[in-house]
N, C-alpha and C. Protein backbone atom coordinates (compact mmCIF):
# COMPACT_ATOMS: atom_id res chain seq x y z
N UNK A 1 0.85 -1.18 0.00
CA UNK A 1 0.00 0.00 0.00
C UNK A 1 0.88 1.23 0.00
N UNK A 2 0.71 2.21 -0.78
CA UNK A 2 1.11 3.49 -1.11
C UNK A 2 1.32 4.31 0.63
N UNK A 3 2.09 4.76 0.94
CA UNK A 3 1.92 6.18 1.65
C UNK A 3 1.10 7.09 1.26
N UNK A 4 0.18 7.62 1.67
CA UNK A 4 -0.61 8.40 1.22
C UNK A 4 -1.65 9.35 2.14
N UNK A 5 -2.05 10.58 2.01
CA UNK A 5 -3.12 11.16 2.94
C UNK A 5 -4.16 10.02 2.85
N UNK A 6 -4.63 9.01 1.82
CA UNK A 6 -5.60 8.38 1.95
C UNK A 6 -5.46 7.07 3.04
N UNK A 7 -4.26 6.42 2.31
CA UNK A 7 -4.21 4.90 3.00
C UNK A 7 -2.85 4.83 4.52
N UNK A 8 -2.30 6.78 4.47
CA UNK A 8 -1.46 6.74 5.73
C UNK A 8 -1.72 8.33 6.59
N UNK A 9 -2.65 8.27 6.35
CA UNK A 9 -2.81 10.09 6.86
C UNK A 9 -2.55 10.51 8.33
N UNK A 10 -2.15 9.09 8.86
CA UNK A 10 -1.36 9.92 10.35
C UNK A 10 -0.09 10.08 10.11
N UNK A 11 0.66 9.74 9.01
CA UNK A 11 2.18 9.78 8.97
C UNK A 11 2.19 11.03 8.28
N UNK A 12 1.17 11.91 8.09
CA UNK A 12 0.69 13.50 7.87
C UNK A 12 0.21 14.02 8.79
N UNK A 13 0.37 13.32 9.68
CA UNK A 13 -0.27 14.26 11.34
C UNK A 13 -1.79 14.54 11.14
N UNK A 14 -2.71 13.76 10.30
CA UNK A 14 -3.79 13.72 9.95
C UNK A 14 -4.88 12.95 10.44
N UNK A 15 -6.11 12.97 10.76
CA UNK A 15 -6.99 11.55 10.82
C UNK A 15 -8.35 11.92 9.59
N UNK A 16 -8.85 10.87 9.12
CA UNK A 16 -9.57 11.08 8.33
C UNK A 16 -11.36 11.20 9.08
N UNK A 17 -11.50 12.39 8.57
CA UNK A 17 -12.86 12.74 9.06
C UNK A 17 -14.36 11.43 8.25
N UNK A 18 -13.74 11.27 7.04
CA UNK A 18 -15.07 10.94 6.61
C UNK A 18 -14.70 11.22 5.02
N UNK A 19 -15.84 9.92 4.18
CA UNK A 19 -14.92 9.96 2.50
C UNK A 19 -17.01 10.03 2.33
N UNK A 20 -16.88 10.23 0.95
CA UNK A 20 -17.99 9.84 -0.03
C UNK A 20 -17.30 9.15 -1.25
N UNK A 21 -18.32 8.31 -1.56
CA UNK A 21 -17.71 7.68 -2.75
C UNK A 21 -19.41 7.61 -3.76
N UNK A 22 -18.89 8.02 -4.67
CA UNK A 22 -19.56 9.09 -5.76
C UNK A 22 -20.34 7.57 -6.44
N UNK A 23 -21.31 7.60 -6.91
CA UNK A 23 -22.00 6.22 -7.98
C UNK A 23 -21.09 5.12 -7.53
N UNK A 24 -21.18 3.79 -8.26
CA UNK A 24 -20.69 2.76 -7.98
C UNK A 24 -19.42 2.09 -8.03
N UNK A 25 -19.08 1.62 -7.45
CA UNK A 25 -17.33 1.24 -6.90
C UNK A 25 -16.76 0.19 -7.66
N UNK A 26 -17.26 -0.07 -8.74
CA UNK A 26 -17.14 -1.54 -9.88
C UNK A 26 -15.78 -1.14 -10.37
N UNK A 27 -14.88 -1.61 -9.80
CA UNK A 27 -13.65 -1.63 -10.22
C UNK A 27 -12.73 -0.15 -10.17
N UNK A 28 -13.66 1.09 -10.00
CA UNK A 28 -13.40 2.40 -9.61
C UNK A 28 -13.82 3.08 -8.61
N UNK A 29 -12.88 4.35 -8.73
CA UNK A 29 -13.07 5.06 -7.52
C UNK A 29 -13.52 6.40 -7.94
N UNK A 30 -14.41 7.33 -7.28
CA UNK A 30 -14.46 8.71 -7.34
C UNK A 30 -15.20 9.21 -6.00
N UNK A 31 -14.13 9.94 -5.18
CA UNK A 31 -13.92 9.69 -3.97
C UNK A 31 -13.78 11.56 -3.35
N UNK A 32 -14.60 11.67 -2.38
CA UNK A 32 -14.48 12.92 -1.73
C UNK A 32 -14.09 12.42 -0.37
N UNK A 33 -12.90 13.20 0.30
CA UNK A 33 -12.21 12.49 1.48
C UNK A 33 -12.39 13.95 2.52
N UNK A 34 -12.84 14.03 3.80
CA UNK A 34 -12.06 15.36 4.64
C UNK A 34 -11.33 14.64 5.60
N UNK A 35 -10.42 15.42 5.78
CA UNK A 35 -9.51 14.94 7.16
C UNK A 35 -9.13 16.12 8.01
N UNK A 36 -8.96 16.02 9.39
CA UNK A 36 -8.22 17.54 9.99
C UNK A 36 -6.63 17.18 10.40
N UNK A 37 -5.97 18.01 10.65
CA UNK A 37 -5.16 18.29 11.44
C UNK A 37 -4.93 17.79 12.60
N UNK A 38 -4.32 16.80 13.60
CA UNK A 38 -4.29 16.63 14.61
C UNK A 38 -4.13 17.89 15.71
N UNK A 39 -2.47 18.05 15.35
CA UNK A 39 -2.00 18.87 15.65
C UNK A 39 -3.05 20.72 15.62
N UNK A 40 -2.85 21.09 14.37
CA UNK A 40 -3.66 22.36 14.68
C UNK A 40 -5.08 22.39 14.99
N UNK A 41 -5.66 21.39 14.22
CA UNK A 41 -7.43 21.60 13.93
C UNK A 41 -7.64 21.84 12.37
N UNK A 42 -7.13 22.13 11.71
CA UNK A 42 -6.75 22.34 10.40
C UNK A 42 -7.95 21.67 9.60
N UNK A 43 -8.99 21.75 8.73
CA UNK A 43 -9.30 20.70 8.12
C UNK A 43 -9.23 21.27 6.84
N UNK A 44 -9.22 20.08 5.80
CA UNK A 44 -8.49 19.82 4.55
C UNK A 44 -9.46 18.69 3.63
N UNK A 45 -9.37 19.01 2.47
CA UNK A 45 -10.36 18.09 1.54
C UNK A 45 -9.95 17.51 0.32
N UNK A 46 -10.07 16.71 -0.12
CA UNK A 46 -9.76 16.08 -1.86
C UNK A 46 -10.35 15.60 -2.57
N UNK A 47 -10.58 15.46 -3.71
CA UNK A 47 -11.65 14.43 -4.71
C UNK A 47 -10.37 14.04 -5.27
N UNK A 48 -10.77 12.65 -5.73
CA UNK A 48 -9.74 11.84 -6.76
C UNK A 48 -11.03 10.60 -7.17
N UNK A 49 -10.50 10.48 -8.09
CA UNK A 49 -11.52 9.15 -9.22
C UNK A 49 -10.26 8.91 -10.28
N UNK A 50 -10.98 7.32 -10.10
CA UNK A 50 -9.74 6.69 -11.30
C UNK A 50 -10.30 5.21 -11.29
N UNK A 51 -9.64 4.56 -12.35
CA UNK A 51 -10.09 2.79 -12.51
C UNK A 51 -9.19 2.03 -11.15
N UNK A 52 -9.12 0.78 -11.58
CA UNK A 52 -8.83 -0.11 -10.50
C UNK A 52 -7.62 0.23 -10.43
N UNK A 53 -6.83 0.77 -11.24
CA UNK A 53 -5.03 0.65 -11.61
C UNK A 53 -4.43 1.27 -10.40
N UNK A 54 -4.81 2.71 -10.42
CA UNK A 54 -4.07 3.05 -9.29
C UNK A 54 -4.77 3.28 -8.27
N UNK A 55 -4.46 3.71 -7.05
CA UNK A 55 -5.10 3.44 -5.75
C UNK A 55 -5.22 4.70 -5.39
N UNK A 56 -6.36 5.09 -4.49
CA UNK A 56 -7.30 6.39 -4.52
C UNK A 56 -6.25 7.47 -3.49
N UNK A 57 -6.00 8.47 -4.38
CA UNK A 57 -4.94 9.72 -3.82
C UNK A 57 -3.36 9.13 -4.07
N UNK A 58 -3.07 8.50 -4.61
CA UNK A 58 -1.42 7.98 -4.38
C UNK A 58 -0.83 8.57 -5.20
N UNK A 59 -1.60 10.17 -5.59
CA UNK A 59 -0.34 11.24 -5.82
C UNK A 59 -0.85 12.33 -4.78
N UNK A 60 -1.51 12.28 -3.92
CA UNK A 60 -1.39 13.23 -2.90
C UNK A 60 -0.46 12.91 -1.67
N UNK A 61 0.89 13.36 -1.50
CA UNK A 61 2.05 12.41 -0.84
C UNK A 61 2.06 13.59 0.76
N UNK A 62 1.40 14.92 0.26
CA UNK A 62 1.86 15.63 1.97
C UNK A 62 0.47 16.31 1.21
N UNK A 63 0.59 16.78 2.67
CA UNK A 63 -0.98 18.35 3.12
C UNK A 63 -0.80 18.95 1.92
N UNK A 64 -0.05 19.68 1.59
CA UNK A 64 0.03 20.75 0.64
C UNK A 64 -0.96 20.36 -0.77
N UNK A 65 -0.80 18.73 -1.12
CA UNK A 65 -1.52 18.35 -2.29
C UNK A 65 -3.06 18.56 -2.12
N UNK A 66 -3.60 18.83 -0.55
CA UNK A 66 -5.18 18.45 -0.41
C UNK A 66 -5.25 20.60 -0.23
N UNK A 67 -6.94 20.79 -0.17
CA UNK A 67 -7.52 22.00 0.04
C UNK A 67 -7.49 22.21 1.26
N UNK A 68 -6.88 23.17 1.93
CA UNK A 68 -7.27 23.64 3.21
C UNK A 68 -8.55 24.27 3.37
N UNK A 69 -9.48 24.04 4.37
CA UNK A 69 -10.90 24.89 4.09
C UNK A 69 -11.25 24.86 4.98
N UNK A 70 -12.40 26.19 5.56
CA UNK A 70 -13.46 26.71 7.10
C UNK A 70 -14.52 24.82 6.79
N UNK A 71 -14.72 24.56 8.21
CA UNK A 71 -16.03 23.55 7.68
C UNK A 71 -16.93 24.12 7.10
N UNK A 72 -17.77 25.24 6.82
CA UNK A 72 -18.69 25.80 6.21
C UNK A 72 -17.87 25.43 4.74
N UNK A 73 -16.79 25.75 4.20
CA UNK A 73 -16.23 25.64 2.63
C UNK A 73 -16.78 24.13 2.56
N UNK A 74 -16.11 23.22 2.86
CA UNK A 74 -16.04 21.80 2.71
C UNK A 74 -17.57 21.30 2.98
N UNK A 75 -18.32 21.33 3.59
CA UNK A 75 -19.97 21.52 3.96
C UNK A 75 -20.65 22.01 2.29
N UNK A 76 -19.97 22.99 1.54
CA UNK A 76 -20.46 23.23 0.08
C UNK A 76 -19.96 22.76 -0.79
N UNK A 77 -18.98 22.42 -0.67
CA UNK A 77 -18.19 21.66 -1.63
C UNK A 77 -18.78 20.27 -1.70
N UNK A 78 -18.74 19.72 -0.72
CA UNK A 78 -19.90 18.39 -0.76
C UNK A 78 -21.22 18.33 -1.57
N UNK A 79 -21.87 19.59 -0.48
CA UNK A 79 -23.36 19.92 -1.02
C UNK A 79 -23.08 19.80 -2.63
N UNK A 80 -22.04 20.51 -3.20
CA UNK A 80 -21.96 21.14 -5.02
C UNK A 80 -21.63 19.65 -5.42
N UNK A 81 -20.85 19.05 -4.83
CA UNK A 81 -20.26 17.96 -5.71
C UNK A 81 -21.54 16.76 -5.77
N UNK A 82 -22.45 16.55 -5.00
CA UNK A 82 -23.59 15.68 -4.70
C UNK A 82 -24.41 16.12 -5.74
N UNK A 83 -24.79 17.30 -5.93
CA UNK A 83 -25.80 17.81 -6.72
C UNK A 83 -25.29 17.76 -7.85
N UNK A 84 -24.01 17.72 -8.25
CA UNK A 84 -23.11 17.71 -9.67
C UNK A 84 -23.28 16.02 -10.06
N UNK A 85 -23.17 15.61 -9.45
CA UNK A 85 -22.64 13.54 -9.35
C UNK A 85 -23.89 13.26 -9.31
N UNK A 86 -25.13 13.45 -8.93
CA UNK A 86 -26.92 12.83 -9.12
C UNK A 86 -27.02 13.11 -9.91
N UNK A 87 -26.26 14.27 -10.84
CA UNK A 87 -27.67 14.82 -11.96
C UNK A 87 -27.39 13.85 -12.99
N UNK A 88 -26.04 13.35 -13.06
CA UNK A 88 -25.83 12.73 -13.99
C UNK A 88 -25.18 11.16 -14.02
N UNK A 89 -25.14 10.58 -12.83
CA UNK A 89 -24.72 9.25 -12.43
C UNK A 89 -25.11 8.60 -11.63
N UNK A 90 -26.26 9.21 -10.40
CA UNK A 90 -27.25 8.67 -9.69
C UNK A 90 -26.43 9.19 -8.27
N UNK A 91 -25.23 9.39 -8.34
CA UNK A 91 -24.33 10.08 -6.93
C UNK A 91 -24.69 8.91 -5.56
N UNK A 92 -23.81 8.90 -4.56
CA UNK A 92 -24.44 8.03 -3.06
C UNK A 92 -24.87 8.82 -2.56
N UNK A 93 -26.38 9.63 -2.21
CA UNK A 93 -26.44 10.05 -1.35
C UNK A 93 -26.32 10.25 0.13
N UNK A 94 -26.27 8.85 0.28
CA UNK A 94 -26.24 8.15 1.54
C UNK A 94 -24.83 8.63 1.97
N UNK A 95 -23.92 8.33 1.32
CA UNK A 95 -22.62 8.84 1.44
C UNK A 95 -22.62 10.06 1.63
N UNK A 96 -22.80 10.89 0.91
CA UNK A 96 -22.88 12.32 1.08
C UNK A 96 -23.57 12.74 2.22
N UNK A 97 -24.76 12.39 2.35
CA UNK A 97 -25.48 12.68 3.80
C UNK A 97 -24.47 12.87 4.64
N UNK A 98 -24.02 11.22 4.93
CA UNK A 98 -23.00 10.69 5.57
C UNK A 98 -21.69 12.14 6.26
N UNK A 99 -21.20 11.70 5.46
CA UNK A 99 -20.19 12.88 5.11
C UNK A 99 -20.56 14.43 5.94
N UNK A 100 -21.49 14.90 5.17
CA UNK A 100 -22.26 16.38 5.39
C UNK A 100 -22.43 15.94 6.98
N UNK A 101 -22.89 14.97 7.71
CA UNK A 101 -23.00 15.51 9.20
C UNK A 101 -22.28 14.89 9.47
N UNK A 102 -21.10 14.36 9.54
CA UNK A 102 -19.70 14.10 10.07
C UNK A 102 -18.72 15.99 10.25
N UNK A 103 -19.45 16.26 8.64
CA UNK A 103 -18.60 17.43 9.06
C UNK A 103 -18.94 18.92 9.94
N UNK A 104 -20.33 18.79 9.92
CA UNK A 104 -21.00 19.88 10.41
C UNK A 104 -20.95 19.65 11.60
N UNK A 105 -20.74 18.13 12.46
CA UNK A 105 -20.71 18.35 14.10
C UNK A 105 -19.35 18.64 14.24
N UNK A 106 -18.15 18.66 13.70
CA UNK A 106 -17.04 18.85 14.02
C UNK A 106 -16.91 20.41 14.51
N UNK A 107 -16.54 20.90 15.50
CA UNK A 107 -16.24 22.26 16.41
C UNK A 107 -14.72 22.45 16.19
């Protein structure tokens, strides 16, 4: 397994808040991830999608590759990307739900 914010995000001083994974997982990925900061509080976001080949984020190698963002940013960015991914692929909502109040109880 890759080093990665996805598959090592404490060796980024990271924990992962919570992923969505976009329509169906048949051999692919298209993947909305948040994670914070241990250390500061920091939270941070990514989308990546791809086939089975490579493994989800294993070119995001430090923080700098993901979005730093207020939870209110990342809270719309979800909201936009859900409403973008249903209109035209059926999207998880469930996931997204998911997601959306993982991040809104975070203080």
């Amino acid at each position: 397994m890759f080093d990665n914010a996805y598959s090592s995000p404490e060796k980024l001083g990271l924990e992962m808040i919570g992923e969505a994974q976009w329509g169906e997982a048949d051999y692919s990925f298209d993947l909305t991830v948040v994670w914070r900061h241990k250390e500061s509080g920091d939270l941070f976001y990514a989308d990546d999608s791809g086939c089975s080949c490579p493994s989800p984020f294993e070119d995001y190698k430090g923080i700098a590759d993901l979005t730093k963002a207020t939870r209110h940013e990342i809270l719309k960015h979800i909201a936009d990307v859900a409403a973008e991914r249903e209109t035209y692929s059926g999207g998880s909502l469930i996931d997204a739900a998911d997601l959306l109040s993982k991040v809104a109880s975070l203080r």
